[in-house]
N, C-alpha and C. Protein backbone atom coordinates (compact mmCIF):
# COMPACT_ATOMS: atom_id res chain seq x y z
N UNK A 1 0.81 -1.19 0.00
CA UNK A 1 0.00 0.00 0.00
C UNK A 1 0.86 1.25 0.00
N UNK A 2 1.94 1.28 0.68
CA UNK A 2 2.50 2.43 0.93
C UNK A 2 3.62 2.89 -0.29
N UNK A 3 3.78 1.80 -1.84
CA UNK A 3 4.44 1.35 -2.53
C UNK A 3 3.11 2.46 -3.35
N UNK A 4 2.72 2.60 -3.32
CA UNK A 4 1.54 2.76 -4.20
C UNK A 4 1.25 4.29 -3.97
N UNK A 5 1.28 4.51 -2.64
CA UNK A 5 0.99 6.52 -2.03
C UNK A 5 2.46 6.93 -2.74
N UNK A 6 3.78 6.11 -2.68
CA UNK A 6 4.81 6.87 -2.97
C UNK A 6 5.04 7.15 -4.78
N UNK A 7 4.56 6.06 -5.57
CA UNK A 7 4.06 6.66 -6.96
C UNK A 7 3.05 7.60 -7.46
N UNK A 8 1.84 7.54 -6.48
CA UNK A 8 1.29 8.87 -6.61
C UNK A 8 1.74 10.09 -6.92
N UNK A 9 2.79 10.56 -6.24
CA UNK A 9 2.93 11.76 -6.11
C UNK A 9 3.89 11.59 -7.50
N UNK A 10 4.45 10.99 -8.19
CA UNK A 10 4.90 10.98 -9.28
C UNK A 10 5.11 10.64 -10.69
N UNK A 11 3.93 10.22 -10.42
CA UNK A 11 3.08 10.15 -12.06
C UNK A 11 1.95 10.44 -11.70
N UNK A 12 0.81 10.82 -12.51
CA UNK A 12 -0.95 10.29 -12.70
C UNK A 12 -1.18 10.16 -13.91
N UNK A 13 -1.32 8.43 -14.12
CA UNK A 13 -1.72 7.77 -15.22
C UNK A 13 -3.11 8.55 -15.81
N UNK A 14 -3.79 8.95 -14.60
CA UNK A 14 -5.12 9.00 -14.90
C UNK A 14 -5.00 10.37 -16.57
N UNK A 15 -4.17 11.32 -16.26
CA UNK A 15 -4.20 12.47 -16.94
C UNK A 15 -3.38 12.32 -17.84
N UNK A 16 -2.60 11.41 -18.03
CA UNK A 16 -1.53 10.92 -18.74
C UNK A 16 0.18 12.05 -18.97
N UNK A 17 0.11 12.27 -17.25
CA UNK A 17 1.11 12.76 -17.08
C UNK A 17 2.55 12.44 -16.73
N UNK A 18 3.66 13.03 -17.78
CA UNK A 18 5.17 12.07 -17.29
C UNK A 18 5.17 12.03 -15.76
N UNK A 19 5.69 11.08 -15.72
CA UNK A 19 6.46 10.67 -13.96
C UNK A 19 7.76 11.64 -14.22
N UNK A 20 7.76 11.69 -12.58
CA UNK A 20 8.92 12.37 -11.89
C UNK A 20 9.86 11.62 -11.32
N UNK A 21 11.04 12.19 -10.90
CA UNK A 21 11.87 11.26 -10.70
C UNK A 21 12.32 12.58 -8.96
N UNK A 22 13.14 11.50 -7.94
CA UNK A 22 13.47 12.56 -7.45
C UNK A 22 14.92 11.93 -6.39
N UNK A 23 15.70 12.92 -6.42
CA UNK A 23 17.26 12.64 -5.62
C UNK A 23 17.33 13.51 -4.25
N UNK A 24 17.72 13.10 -3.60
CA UNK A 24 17.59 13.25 -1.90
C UNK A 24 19.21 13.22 -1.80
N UNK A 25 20.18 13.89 -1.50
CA UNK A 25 21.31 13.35 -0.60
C UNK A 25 21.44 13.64 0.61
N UNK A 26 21.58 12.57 1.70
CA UNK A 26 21.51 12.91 3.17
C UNK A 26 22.43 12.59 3.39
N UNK A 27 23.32 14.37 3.89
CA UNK A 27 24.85 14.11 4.70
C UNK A 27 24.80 13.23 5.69
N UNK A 28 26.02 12.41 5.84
CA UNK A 28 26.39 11.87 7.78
C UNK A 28 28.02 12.57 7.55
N UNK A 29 27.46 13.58 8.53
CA UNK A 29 29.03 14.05 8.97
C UNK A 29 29.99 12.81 9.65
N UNK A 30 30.84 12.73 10.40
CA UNK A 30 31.85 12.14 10.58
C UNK A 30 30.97 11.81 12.20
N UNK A 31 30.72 12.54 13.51
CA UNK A 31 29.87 12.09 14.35
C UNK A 31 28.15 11.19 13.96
N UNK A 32 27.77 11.51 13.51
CA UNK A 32 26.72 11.03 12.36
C UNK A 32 26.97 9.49 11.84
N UNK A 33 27.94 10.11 11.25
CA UNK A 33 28.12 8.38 10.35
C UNK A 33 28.92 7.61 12.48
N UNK A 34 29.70 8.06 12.85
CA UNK A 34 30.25 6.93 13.78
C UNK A 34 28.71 6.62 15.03
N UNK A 35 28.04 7.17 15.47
CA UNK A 35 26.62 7.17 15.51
C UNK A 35 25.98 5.96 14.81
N UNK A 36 26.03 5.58 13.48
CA UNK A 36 25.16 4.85 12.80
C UNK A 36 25.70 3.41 13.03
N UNK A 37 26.80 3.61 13.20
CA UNK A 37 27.85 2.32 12.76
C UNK A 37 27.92 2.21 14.46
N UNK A 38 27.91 2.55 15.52
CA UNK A 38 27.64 2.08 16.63
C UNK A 38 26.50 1.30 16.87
N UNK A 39 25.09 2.20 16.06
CA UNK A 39 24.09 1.61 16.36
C UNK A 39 24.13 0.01 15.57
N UNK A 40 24.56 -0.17 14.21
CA UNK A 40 24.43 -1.21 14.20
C UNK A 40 25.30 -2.07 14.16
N UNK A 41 26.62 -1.69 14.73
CA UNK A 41 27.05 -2.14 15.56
C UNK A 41 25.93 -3.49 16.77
N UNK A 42 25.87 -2.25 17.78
CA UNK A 42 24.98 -3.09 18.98
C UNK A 42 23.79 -3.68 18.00
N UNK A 43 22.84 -3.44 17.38
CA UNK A 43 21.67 -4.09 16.79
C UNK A 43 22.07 -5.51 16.05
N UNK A 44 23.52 -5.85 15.80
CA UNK A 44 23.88 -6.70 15.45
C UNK A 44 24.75 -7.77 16.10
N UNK A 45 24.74 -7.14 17.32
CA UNK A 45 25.36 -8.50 18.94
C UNK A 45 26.72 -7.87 18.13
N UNK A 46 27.18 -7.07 17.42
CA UNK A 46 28.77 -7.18 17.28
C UNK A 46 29.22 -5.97 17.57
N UNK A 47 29.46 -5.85 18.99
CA UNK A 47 29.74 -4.45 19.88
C UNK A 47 31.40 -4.07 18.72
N UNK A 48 31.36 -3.10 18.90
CA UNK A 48 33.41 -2.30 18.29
C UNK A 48 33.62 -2.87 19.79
N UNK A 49 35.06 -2.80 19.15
CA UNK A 49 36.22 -2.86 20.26
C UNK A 49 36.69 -1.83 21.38
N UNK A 50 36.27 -2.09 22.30
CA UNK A 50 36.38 -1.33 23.91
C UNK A 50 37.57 -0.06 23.25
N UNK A 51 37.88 1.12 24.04
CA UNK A 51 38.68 1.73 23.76
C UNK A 51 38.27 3.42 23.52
N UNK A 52 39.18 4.09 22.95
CA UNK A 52 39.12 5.46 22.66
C UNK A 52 38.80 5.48 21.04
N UNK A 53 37.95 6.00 20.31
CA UNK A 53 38.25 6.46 19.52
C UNK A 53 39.21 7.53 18.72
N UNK A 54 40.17 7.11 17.94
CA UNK A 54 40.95 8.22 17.79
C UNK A 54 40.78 8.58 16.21
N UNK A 55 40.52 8.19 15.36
CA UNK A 55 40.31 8.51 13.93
C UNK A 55 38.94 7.94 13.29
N UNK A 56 38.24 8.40 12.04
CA UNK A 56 37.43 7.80 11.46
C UNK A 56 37.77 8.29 9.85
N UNK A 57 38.51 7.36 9.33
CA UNK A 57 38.77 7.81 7.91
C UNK A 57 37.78 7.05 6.64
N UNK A 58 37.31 8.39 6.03
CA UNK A 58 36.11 7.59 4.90
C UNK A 58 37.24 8.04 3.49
N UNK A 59 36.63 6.76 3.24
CA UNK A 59 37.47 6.84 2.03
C UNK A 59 36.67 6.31 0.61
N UNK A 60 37.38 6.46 -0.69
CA UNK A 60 35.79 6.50 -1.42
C UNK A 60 37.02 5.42 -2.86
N UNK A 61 38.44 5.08 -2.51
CA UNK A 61 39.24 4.74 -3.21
C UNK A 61 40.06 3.74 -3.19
N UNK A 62 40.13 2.00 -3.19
CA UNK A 62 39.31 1.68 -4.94
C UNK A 62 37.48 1.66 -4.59
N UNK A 63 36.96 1.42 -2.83
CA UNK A 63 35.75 1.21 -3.00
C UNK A 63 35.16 2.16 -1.34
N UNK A 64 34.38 2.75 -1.89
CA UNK A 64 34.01 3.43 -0.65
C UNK A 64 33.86 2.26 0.99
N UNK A 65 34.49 2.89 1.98
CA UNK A 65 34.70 2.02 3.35
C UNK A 65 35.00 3.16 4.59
N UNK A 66 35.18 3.12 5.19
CA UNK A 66 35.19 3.80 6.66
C UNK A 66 35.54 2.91 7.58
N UNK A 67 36.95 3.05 7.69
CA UNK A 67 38.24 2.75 9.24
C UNK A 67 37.92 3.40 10.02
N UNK A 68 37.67 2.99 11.04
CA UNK A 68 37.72 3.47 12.45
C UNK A 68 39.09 2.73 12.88
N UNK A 69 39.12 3.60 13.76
CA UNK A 69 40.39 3.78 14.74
C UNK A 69 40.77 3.73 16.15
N UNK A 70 40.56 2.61 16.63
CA UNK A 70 39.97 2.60 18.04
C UNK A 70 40.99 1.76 19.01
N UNK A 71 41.41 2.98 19.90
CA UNK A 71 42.61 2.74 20.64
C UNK A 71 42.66 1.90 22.10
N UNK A 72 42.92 0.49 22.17
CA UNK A 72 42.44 -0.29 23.72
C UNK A 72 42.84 0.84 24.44
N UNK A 73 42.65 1.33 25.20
CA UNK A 73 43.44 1.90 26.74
C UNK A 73 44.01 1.04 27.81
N UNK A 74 44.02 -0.14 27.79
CA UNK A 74 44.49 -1.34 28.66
C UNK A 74 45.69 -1.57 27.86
N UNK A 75 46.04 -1.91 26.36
CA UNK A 75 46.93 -2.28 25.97
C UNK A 75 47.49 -1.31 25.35
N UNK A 76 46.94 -0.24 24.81
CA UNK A 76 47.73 0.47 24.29
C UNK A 76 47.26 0.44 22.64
N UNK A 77 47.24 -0.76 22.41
CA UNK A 77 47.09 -1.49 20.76
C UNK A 77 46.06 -0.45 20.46
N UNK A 78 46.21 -0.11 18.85
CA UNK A 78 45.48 0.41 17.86
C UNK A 78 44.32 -0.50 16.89
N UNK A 79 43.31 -0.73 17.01
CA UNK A 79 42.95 -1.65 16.13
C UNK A 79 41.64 -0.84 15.33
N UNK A 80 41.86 -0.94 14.01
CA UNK A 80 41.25 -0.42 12.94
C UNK A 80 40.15 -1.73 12.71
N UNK A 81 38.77 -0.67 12.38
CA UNK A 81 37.74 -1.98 12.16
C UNK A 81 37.33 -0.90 10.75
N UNK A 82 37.17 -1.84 10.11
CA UNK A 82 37.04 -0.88 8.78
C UNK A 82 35.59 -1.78 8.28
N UNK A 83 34.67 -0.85 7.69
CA UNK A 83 33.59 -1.20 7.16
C UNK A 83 33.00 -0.88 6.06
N UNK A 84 32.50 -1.52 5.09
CA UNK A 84 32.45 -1.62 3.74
C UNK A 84 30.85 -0.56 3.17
N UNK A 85 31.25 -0.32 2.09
CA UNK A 85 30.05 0.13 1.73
C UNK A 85 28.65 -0.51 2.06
N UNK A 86 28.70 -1.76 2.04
CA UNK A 86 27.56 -2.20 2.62
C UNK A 86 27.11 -2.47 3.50
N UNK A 87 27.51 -2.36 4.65
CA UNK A 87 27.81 -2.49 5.97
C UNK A 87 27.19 -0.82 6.53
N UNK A 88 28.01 0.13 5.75
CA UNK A 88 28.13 1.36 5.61
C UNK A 88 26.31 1.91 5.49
N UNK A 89 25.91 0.95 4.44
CA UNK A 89 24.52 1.50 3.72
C UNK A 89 23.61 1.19 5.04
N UNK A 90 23.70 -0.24 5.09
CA UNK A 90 22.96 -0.97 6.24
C UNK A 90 23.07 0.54 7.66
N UNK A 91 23.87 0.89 7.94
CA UNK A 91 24.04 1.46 8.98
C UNK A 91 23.24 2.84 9.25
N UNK A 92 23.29 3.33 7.61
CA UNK A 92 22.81 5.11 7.38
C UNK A 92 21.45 4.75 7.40
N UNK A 93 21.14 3.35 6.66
CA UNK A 93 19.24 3.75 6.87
C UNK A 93 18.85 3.19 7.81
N UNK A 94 19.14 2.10 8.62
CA UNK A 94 18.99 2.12 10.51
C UNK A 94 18.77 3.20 10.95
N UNK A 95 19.48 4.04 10.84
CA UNK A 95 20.21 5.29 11.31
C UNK A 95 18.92 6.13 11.29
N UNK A 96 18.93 6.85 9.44
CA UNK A 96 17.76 7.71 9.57
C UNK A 96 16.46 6.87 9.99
N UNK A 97 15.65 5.38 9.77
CA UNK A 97 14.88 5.31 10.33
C UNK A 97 15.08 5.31 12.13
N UNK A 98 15.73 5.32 12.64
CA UNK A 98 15.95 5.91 14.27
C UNK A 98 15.52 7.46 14.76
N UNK A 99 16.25 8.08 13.81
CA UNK A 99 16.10 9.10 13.98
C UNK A 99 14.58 9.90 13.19
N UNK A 100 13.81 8.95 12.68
CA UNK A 100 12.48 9.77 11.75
C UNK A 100 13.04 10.29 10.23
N UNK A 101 13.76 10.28 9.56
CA UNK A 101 14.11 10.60 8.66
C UNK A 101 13.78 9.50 7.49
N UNK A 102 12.35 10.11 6.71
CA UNK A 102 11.74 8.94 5.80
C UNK A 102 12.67 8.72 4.75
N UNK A 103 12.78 7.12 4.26
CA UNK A 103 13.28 6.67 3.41
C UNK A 103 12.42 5.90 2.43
N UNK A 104 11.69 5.89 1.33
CA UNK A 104 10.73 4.89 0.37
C UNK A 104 11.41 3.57 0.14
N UNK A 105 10.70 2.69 0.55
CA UNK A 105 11.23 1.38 0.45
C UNK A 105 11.55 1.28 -1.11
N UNK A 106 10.99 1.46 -1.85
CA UNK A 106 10.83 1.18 -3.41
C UNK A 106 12.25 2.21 -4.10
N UNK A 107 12.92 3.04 -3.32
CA UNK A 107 14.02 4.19 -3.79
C UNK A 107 15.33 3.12 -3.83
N UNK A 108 15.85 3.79 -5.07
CA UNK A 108 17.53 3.15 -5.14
C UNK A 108 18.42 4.00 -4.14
N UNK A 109 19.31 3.42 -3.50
CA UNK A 109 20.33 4.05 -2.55
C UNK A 109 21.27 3.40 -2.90
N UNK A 110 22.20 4.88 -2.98
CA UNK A 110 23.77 4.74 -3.05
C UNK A 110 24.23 5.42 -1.88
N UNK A 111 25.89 5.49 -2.30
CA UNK A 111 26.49 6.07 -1.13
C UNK A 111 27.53 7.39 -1.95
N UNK A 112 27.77 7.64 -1.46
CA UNK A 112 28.60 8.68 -2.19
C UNK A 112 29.62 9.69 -1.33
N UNK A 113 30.84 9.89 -1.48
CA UNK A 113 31.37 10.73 -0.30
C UNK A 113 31.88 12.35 -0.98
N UNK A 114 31.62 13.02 0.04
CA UNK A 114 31.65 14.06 -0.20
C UNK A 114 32.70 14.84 0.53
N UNK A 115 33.81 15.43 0.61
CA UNK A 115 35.37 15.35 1.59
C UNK A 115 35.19 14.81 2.44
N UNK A 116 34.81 15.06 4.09
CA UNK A 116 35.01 14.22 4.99
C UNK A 116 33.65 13.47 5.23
N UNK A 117 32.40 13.62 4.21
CA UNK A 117 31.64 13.00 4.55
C UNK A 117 31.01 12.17 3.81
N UNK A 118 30.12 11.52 4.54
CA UNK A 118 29.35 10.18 3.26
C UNK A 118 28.03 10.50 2.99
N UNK A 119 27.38 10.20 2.36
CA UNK A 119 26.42 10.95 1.85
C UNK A 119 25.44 9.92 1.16
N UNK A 120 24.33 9.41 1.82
CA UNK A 120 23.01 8.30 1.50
C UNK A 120 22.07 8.90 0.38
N UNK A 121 22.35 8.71 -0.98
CA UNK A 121 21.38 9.04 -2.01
C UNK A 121 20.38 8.25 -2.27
N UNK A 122 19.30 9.11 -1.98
CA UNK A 122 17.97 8.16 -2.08
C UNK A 122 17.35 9.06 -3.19
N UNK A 123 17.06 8.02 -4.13
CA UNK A 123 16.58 7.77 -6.21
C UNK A 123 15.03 7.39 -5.84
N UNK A 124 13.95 8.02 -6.11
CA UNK A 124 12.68 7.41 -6.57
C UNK A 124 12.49 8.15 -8.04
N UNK A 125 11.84 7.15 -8.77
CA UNK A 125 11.59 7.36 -10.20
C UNK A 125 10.31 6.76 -9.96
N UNK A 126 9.94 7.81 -10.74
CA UNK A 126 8.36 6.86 -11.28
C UNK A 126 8.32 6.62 -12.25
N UNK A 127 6.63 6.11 -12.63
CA UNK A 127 6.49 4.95 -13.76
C UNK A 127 6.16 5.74 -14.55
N UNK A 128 6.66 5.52 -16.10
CA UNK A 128 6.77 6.68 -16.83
C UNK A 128 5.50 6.17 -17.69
N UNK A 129 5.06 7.49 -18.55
CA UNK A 129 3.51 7.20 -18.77
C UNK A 129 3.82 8.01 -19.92
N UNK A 130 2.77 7.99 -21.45
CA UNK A 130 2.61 8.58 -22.29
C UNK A 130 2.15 9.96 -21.95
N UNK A 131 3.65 10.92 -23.16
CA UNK A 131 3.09 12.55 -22.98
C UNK A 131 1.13 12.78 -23.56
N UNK A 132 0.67 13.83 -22.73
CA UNK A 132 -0.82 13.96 -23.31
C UNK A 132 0.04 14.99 -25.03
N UNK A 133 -1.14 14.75 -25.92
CA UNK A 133 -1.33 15.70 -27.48
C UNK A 133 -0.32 16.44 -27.13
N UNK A 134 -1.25 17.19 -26.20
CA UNK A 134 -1.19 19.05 -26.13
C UNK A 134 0.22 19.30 -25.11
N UNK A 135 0.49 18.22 -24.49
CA UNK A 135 1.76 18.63 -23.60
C UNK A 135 3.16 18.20 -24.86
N UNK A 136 3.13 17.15 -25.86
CA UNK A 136 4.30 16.81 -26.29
C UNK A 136 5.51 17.72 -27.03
N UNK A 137 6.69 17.64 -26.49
CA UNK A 137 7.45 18.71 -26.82
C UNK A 137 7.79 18.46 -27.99
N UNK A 138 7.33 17.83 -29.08
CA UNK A 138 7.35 18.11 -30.58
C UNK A 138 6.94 18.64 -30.78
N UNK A 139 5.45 18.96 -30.32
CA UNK A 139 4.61 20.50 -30.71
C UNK A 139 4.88 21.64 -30.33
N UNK A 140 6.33 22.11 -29.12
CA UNK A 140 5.61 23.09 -29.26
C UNK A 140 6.07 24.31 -30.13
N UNK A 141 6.29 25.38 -30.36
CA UNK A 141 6.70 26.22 -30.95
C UNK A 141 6.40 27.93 -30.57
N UNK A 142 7.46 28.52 -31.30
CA UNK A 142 7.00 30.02 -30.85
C UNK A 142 5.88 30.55 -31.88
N UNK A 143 5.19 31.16 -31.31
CA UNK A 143 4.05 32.17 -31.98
C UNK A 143 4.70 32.73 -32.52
N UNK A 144 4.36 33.24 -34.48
CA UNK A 144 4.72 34.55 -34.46
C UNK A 144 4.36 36.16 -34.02
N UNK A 145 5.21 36.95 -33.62
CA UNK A 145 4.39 38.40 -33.19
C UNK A 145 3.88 39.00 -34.32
């Protein structure tokens, strides 16, 4: 049902009007994104490693991922848990659904980074429908004055 309110708003077959398409990018700053990746983190029984955080490097090169940097304080040791774009994705839309931030089940999501941040692109397209006569841009033309 709710697959169905979210094409509404971007086509109406009834009038035989083109569908719309529409792009969303939702920043996660660097607190933001380590936020998401905590949460599912815990939502997934697989707590990070005890310690200080000392770095969170996103990186988008050969494949977007995000190292964390997380320092024991008992041993001293540095241990990097690095997490993959998909891991990454999983985490941002946990995330905004936690926080109320609607996402359409039916939307394509990517990831995308933007300098220090990552950035959840959410794609809905609708169903594309025949131009009406009078709207098709073969017709139209300038008047002469």
């Amino acid at each position: 049902m709710s697959g169905s309110k979210e094409q509404t708003w971007y086509s109406n077959p009834e009038l035989g009007l083109p569908a719309l398409s529409e792009t969303r990018y939702i920043t996660f700053p660097k607190d933001a994104l380590i936020a998401a990746i905590k949460f599912l983190a815990a939502s997934a029984n697989q707590p990070l490693p005890h310690g200080k955080l000392e770095r969170c490097d996103v990186r988008s090169d050969p494949d977007i991922a995000v190292v964390l940097g997380i320092r024991d304080e008992t041993t001293g040791e540095l241990n990097n848990c690095e997490f993959t774009a998909e891991r990454l994705g999983a985490a941002m839309i946990a995330y905004c659904r936690q926080v109320g931030v609607p996402l359409p089940r039916t939307a394509e999501k990517s990831l995308l980074v933007s300098g220090d941040n990552l950035m959840l692109c959410v794609t809905v397209r609708g169903r594309s429908t025949k131009l009406l006569h009078h709207l098709d841009a073969q017709r139209f033309s300038a008047k002469p004055k």
